[in-house]
PDB file of N, CA and C in Angstrom:
ATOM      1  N   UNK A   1       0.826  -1.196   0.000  1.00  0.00           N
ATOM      2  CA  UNK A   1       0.000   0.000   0.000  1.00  0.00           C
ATOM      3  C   UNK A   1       0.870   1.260   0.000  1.00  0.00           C
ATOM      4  N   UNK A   2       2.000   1.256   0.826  1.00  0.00           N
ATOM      5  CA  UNK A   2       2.333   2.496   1.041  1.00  0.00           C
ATOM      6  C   UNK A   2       3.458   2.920  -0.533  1.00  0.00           C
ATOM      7  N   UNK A   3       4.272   1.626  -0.959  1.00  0.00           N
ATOM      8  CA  UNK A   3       4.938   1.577  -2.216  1.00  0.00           C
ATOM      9  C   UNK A   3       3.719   2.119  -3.077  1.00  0.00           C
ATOM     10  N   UNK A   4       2.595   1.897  -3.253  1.00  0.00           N
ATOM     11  CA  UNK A   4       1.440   2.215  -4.215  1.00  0.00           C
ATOM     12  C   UNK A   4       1.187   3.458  -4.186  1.00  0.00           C
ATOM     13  N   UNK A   5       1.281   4.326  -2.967  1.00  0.00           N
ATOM     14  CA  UNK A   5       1.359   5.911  -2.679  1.00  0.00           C
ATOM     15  C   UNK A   5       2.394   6.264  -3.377  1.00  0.00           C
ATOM     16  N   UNK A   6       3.315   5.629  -3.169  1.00  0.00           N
ATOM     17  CA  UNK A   6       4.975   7.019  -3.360  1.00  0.00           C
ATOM     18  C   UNK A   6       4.905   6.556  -4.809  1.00  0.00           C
ATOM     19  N   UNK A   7       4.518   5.607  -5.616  1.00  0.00           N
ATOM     20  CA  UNK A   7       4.774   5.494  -7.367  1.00  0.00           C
ATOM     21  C   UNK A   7       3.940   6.439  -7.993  1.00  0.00           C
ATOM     22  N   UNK A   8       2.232   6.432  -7.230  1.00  0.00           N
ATOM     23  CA  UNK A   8       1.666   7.563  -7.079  1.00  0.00           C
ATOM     24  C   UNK A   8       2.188   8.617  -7.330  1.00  0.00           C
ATOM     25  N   UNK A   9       2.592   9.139  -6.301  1.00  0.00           N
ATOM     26  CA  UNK A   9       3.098  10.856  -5.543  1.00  0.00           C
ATOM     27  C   UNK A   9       4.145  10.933  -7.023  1.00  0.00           C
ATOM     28  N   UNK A  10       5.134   9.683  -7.399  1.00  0.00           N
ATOM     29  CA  UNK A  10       6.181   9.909  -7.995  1.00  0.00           C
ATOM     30  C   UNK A  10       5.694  10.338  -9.798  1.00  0.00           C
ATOM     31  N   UNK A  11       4.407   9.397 -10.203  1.00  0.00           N
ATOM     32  CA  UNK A  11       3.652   9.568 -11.197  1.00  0.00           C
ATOM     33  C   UNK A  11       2.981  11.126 -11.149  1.00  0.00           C
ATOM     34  N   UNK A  12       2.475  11.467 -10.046  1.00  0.00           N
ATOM     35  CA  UNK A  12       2.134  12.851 -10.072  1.00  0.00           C
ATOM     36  C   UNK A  12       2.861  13.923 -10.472  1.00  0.00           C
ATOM     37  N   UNK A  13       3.917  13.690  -9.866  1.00  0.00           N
ATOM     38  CA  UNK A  13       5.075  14.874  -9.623  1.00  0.00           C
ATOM     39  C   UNK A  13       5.759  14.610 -11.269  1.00  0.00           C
ATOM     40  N   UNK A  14       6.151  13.635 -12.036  1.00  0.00           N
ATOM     41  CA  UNK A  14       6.683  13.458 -12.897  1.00  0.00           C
ATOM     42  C   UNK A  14       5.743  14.363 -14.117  1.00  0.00           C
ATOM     43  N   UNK A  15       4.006  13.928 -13.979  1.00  0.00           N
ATOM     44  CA  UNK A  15       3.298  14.460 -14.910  1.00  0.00           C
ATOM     45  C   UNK A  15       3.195  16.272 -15.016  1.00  0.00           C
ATOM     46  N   UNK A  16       3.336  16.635 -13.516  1.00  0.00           N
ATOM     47  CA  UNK A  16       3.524  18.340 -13.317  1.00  0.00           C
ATOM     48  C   UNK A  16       4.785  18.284 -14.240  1.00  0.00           C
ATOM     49  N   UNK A  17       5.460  18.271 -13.996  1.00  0.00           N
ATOM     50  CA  UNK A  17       6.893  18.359 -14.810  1.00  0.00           C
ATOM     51  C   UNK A  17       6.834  18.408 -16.183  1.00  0.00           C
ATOM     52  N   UNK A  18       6.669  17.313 -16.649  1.00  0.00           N
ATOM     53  CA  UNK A  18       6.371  17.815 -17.667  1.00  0.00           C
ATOM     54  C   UNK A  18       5.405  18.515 -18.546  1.00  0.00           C
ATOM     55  N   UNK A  19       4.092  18.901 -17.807  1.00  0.00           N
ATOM     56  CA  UNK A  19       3.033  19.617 -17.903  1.00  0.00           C
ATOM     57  C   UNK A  19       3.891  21.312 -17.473  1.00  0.00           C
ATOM     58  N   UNK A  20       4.687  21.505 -16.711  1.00  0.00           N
ATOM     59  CA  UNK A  20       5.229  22.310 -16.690  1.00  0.00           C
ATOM     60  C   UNK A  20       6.863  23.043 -18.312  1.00  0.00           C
ATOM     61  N   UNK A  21       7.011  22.070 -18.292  1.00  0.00           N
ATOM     62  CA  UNK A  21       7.940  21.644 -19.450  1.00  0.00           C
ATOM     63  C   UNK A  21       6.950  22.415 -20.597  1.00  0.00           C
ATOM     64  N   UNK A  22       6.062  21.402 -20.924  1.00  0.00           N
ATOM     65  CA  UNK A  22       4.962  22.195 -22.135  1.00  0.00           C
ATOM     66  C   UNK A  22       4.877  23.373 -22.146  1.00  0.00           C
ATOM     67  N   UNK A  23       4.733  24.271 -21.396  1.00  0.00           N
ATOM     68  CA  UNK A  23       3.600  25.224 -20.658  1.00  0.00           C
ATOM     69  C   UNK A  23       5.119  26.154 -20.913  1.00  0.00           C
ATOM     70  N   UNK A  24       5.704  26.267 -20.788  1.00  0.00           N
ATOM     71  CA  UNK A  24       7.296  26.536 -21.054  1.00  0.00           C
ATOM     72  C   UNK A  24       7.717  26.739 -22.545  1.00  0.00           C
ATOM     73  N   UNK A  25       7.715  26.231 -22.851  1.00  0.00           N
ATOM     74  CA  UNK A  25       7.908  25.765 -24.412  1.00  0.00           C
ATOM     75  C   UNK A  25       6.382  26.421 -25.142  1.00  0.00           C
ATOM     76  N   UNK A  26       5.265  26.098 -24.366  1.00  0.00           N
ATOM     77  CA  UNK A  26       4.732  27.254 -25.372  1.00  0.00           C
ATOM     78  C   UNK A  26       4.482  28.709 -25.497  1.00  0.00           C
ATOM     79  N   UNK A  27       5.341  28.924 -24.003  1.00  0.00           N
ATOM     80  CA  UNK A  27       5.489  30.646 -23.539  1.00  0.00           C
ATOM     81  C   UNK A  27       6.500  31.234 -24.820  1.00  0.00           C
ATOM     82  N   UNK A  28       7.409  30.619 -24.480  1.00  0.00           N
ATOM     83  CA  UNK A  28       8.643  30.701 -25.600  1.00  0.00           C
ATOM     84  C   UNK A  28       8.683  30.894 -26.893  1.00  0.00           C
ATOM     85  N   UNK A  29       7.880  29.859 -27.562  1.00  0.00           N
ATOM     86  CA  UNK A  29       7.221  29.826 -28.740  1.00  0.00           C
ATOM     87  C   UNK A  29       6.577  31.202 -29.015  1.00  0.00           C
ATOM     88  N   UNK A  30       5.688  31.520 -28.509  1.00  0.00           N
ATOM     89  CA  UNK A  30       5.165  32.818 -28.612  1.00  0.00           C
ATOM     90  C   UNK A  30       5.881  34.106 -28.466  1.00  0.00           C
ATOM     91  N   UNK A  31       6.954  33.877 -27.610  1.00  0.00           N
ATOM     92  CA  UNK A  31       7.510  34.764 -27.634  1.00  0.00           C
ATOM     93  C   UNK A  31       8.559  35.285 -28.942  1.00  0.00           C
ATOM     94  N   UNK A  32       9.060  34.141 -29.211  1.00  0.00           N
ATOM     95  CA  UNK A  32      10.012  33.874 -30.387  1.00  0.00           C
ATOM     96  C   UNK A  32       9.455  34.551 -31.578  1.00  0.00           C
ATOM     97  N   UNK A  33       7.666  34.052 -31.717  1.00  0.00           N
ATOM     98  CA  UNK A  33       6.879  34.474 -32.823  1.00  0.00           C
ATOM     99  C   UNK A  33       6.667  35.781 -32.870  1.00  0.00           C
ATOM    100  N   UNK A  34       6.200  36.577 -31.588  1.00  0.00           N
ATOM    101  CA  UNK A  34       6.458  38.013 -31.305  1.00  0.00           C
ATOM    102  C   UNK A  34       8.093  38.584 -31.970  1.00  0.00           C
ATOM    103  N   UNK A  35       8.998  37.800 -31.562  1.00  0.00           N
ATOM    104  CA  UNK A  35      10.295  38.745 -31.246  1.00  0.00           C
ATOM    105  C   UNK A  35      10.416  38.641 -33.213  1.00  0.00           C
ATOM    106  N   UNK A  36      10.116  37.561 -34.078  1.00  0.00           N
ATOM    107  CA  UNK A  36      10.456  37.931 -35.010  1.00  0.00           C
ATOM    108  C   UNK A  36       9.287  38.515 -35.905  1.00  0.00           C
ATOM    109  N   UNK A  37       8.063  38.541 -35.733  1.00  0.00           N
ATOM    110  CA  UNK A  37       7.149  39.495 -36.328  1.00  0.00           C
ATOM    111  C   UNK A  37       7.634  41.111 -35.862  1.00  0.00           C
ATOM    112  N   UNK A  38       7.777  41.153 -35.186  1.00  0.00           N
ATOM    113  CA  UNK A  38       8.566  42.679 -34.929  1.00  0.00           C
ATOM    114  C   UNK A  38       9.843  42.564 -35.460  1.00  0.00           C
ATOM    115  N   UNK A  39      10.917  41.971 -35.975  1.00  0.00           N
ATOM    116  CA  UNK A  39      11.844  42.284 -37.136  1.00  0.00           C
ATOM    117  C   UNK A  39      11.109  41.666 -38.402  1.00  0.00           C
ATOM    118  N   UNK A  40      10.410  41.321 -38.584  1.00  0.00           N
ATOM    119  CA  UNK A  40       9.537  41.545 -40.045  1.00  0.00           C
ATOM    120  C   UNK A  40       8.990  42.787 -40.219  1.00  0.00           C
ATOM    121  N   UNK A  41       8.301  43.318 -38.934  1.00  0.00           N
ATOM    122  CA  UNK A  41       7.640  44.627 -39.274  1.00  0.00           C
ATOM    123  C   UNK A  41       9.034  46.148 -39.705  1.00  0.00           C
ATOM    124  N   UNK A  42      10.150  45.463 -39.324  1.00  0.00           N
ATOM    125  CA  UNK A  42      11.383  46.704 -39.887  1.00  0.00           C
ATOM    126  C   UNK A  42      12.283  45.810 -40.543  1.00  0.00           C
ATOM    127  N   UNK A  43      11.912  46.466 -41.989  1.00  0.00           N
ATOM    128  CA  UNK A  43      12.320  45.704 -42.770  1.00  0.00           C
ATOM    129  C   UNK A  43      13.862  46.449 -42.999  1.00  0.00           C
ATOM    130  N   UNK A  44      14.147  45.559 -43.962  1.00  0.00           N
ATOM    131  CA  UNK A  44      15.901  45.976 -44.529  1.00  0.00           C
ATOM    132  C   UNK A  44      15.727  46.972 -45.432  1.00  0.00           C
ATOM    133  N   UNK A  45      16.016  48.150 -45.194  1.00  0.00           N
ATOM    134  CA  UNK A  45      15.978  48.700 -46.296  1.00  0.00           C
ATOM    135  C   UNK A  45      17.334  50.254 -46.142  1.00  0.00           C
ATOM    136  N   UNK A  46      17.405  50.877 -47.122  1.00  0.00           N
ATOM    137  CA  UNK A  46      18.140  51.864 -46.855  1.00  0.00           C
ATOM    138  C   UNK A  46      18.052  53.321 -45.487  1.00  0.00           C
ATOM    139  N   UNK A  47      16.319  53.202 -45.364  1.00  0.00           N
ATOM    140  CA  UNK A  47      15.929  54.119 -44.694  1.00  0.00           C
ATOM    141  C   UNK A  47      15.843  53.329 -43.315  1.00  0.00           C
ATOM    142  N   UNK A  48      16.117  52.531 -42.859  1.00  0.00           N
ATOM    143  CA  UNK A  48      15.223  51.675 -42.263  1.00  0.00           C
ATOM    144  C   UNK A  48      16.821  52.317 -40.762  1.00  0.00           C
ATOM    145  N   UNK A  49      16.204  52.489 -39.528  1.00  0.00           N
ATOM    146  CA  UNK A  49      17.310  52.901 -38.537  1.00  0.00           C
ATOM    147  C   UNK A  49      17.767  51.433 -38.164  1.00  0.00           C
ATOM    148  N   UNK A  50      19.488  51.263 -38.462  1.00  0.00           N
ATOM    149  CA  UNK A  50      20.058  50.107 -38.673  1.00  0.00           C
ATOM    150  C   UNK A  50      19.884  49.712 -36.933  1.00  0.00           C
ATOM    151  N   UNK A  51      20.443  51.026 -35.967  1.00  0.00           N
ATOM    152  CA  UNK A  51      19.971  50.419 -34.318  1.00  0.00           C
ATOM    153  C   UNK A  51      18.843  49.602 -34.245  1.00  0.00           C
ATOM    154  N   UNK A  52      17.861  50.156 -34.337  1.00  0.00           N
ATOM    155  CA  UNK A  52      16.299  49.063 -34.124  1.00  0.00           C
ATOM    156  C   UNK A  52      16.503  47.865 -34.616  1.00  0.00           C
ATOM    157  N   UNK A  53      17.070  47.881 -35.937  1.00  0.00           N
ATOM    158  CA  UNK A  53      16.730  46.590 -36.507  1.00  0.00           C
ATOM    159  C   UNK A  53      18.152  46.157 -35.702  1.00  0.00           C
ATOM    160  N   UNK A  54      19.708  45.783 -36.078  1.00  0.00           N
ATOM    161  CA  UNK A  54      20.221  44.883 -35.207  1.00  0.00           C
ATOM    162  C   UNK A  54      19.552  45.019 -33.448  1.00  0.00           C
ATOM    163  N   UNK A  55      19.147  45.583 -33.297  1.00  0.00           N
ATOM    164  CA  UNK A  55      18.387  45.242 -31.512  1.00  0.00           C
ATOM    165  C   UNK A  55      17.297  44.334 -31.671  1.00  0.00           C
ATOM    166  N   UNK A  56      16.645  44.399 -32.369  1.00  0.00           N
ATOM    167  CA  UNK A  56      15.652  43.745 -33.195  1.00  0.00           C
ATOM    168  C   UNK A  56      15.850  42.173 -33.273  1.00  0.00           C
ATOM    169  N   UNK A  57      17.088  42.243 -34.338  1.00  0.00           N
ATOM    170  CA  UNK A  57      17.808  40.705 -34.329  1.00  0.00           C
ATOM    171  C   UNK A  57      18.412  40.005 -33.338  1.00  0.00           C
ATOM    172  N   UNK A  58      18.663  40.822 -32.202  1.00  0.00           N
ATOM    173  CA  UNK A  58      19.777  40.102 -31.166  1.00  0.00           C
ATOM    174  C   UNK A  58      18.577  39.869 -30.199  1.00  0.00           C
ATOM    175  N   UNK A  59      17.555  40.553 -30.179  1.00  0.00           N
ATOM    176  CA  UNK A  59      16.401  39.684 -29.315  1.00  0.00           C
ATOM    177  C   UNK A  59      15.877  38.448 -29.862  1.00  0.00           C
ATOM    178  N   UNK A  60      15.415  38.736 -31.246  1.00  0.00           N
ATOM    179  CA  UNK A  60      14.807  37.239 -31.769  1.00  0.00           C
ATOM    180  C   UNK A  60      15.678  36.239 -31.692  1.00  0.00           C
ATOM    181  N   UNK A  61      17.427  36.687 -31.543  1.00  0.00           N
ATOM    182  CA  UNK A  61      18.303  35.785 -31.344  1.00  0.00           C
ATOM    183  C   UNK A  61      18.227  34.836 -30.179  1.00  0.00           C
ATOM    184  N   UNK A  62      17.683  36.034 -29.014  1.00  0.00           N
ATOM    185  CA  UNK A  62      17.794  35.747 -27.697  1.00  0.00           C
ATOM    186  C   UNK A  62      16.615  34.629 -27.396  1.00  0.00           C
ATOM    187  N   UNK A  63      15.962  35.430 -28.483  1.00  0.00           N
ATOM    188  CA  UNK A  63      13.984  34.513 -28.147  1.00  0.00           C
ATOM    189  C   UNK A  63      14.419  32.875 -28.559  1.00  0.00           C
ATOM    190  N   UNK A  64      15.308  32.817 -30.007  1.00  0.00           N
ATOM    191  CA  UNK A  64      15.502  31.843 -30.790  1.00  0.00           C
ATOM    192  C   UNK A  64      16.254  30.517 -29.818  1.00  0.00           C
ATOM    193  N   UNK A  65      17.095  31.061 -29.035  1.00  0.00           N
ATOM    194  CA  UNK A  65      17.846  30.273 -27.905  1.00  0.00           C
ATOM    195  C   UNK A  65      17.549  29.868 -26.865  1.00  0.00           C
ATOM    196  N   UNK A  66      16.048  30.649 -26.659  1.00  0.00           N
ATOM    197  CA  UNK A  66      15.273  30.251 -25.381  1.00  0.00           C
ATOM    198  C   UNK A  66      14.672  29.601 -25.553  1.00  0.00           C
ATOM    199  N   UNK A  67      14.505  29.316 -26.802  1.00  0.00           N
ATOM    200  CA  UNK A  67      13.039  28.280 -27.187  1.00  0.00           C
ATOM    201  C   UNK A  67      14.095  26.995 -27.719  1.00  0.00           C
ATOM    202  N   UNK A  68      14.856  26.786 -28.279  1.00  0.00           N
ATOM    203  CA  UNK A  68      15.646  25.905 -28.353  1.00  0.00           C
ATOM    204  C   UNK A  68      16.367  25.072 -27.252  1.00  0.00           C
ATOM    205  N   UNK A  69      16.775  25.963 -26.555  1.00  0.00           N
ATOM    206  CA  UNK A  69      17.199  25.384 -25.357  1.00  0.00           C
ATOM    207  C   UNK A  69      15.987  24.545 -24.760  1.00  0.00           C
ATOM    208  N   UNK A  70      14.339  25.000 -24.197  1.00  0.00           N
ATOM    209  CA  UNK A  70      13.839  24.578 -23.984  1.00  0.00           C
ATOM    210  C   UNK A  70      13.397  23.490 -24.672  1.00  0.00           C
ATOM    211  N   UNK A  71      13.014  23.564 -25.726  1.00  0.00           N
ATOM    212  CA  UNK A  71      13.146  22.503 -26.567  1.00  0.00           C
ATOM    213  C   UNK A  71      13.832  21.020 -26.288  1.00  0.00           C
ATOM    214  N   UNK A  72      15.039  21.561 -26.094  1.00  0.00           N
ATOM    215  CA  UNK A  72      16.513  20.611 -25.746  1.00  0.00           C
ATOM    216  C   UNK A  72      15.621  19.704 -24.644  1.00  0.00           C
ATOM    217  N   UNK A  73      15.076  20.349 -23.335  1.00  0.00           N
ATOM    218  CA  UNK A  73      14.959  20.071 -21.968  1.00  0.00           C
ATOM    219  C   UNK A  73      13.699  19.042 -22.399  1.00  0.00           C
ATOM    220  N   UNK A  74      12.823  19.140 -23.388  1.00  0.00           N
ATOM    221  CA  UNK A  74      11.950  18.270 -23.431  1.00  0.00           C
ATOM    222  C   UNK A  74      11.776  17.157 -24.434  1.00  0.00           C
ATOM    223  N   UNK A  75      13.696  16.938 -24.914  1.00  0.00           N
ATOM    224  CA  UNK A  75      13.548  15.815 -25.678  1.00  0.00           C
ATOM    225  C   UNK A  75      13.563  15.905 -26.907  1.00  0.00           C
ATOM    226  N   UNK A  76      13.439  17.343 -27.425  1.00  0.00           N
ATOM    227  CA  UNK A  76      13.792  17.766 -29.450  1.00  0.00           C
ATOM    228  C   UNK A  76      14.748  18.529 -29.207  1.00  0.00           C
ATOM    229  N   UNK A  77      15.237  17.488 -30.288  1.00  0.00           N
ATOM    230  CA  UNK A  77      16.359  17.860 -30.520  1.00  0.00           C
ATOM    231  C   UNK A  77      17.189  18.801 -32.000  1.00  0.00           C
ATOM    232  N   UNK A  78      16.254  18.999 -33.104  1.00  0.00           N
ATOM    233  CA  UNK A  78      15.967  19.476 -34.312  1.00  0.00           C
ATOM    234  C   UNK A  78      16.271  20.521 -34.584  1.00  0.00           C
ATOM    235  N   UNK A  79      17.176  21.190 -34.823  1.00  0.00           N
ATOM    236  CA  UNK A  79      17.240  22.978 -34.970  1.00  0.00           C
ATOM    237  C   UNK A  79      16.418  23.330 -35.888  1.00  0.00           C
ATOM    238  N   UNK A  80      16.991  22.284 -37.272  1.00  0.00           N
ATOM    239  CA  UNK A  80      16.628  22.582 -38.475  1.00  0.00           C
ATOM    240  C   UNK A  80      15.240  22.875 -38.804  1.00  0.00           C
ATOM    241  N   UNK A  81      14.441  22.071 -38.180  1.00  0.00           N
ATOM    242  CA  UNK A  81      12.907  22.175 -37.840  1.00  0.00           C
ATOM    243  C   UNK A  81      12.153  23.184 -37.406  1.00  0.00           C
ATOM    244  N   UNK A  82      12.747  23.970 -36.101  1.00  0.00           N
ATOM    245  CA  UNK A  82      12.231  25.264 -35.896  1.00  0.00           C
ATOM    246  C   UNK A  82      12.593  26.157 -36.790  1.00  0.00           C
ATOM    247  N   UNK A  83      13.905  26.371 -37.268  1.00  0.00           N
ATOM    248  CA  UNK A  83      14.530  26.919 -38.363  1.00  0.00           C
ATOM    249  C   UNK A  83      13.654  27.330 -39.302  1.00  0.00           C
ATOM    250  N   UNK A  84      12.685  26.019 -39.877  1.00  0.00           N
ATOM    251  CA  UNK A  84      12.304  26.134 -40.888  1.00  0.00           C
ATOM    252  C   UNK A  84      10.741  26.385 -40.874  1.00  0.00           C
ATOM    253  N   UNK A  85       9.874  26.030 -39.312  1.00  0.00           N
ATOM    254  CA  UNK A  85       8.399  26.190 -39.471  1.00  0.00           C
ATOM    255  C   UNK A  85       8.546  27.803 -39.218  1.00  0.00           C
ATOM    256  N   UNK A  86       9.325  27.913 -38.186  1.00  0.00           N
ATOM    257  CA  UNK A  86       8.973  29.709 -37.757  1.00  0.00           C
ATOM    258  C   UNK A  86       9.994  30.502 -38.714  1.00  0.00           C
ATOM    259  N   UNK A  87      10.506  30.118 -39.556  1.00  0.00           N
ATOM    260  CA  UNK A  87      10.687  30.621 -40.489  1.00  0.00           C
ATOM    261  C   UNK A  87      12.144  31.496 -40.101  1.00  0.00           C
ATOM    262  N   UNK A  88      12.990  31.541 -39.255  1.00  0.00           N
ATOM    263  CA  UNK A  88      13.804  32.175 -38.678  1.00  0.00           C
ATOM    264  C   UNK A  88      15.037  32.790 -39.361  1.00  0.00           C
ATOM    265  N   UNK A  89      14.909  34.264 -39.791  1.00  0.00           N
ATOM    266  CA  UNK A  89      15.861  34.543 -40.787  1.00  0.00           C
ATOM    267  C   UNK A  89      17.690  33.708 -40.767  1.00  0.00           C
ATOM    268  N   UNK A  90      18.396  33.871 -41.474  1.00  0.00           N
ATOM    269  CA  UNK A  90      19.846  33.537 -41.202  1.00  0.00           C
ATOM    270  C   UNK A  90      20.245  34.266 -40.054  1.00  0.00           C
ATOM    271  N   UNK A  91      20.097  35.510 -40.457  1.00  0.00           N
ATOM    272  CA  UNK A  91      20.712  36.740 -39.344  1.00  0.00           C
ATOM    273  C   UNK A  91      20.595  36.462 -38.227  1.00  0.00           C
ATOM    274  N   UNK A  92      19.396  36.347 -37.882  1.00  0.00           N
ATOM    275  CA  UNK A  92      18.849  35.402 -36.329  1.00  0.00           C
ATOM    276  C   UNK A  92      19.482  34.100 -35.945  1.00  0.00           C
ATOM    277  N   UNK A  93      19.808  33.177 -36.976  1.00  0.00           N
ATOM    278  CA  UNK A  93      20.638  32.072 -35.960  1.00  0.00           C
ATOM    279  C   UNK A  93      21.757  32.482 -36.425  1.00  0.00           C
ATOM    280  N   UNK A  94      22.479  33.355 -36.377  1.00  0.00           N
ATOM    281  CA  UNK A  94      24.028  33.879 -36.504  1.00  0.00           C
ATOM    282  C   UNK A  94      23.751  34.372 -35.370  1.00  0.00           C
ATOM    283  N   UNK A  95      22.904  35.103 -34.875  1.00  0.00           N
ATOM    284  CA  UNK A  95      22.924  35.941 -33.407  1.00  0.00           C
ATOM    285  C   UNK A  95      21.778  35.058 -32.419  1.00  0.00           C
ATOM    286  N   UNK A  96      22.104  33.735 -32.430  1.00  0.00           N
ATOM    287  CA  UNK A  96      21.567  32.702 -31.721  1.00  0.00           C
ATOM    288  C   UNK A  96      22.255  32.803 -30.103  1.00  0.00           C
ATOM    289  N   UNK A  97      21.526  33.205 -29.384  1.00  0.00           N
ATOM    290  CA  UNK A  97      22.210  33.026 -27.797  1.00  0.00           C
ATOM    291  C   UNK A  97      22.084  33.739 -27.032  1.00  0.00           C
ATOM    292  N   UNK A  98      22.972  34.247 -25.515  1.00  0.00           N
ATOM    293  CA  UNK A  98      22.862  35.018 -24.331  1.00  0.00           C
ATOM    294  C   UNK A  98      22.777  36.827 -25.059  1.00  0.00           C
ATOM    295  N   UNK A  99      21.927  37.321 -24.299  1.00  0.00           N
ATOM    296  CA  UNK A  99      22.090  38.722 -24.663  1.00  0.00           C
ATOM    297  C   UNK A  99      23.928  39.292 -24.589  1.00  0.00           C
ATOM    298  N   UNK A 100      23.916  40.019 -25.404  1.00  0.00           N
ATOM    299  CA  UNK A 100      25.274  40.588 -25.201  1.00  0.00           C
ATOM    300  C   UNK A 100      25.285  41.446 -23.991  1.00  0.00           C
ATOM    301  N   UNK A 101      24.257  42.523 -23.833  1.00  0.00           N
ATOM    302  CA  UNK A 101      23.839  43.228 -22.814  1.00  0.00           C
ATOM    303  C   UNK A 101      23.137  43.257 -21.998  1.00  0.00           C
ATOM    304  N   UNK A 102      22.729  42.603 -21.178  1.00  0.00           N
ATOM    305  CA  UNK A 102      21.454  41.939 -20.752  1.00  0.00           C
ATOM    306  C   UNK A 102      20.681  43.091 -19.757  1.00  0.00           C
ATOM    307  N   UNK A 103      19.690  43.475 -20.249  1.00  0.00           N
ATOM    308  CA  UNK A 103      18.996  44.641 -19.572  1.00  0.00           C
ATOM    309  C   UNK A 103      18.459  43.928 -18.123  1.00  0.00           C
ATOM    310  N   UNK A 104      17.710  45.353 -16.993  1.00  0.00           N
ATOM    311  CA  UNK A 104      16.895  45.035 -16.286  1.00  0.00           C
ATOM    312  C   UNK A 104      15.531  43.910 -16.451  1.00  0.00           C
ATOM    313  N   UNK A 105      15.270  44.512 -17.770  1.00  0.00           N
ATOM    314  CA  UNK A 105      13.710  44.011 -17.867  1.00  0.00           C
ATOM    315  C   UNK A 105      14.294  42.661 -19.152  1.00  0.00           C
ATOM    316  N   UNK A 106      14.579  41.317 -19.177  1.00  0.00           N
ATOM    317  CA  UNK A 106      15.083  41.015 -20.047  1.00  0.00           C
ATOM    318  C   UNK A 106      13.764  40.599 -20.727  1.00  0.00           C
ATOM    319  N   UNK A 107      12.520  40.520 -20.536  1.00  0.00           N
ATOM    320  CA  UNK A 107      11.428  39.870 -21.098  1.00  0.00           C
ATOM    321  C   UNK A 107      10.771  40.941 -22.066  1.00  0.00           C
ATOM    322  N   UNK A 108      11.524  42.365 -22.076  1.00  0.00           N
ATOM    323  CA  UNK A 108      11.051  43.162 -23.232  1.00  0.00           C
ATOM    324  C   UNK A 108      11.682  43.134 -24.187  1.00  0.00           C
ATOM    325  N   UNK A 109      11.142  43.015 -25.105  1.00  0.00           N
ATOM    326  CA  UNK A 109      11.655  43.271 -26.805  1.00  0.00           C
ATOM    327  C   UNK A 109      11.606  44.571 -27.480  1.00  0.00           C
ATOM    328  N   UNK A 110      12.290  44.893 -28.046  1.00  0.00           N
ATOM    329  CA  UNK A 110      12.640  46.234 -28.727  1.00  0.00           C
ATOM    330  C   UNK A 110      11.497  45.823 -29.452  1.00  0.00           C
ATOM    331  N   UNK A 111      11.148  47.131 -29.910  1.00  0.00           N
ATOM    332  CA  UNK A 111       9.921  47.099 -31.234  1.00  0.00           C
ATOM    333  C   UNK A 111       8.835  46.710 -30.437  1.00  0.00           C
ATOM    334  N   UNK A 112       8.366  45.867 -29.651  1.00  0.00           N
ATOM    335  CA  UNK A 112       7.074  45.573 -29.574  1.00  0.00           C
ATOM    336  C   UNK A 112       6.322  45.535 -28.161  1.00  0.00           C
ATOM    337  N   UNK A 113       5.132  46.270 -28.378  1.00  0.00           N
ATOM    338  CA  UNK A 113       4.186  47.384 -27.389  1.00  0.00           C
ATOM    339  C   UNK A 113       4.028  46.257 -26.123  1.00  0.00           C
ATOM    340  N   UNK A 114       3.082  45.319 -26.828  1.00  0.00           N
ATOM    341  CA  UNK A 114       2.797  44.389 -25.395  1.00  0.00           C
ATOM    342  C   UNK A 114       4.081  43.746 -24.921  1.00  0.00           C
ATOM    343  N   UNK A 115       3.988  43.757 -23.844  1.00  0.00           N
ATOM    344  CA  UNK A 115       4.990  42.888 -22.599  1.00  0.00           C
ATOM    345  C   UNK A 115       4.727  41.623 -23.019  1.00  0.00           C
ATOM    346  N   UNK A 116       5.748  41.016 -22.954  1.00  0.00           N
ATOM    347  CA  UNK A 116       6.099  39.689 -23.420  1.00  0.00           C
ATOM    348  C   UNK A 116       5.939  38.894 -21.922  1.00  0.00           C
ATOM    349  N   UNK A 117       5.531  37.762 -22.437  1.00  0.00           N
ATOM    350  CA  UNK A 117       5.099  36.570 -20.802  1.00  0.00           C
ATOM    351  C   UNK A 117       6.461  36.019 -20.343  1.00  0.00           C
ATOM    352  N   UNK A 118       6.573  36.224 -18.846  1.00  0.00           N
ATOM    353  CA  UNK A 118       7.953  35.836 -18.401  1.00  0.00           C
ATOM    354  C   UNK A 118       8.611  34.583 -18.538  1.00  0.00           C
ATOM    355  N   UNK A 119      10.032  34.641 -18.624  1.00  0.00           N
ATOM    356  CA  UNK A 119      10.647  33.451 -19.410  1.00  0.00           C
ATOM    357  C   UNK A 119      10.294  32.049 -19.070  1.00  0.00           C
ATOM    358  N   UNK A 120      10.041  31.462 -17.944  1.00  0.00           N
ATOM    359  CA  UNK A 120       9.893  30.037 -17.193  1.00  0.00           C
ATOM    360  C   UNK A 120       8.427  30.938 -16.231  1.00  0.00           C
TER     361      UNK A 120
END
């Protein structure tokens, strides 16, 4: 009986986890989708203020690594795959990773109005 509790408790706790894991991965996701619809919305162009846009890229970079990494934690392993559904420019996985500068608020993105949902 009491072994039948703790496989229990252990089945419980395992399913939060990874119900937490998900829930993670689809914060991220969204965020990623935010961070690069706002460097779609400033495009390349001659007029275009080159600051915004590389700030632009080194977040979706940042978004791109958070969601990958998480990714990692739940068992995909695929770059190429996200790469290719969310469509993720080159520029962006060249600037794949830790902020260079890492602000106070790291869950805001340059370019875009609404507040982004916190990382974990």
């Amino acid at each position: 009986m009491a072994l039948d509790l703790l496989r229990s408790g252990y089945a419980t706790l395992e399913y939060e986890i990874a119900e937490e894991r998900a829930s993670a991965l689809g914060r991220l996701g969204r965020r990623l989708e935010a961070a690069l619809a706002a460097l779609a919305a400033c495009p390349r162009t001659a007029n275009s203020d080159r600051k915004i846009r590389d700030g632009l890229v080194e977040q979706a970079g940042y978004a791109l690594w958070l969601f990958v990494v998480q990714r990692e934690a739940c068992g995909l392993r695929k770059i190429d795959h996200v790469i290719q559904v969310y469509g993720v420019p080159n520029e962006v996985v060249a600037r794949m990773g830790p902020l260079a500068k890492p602000s106070i608020h790291p869950t805001k993105t340059v370019g875009i109005e609404a507040a982004l949902p916190p990382m974990f």
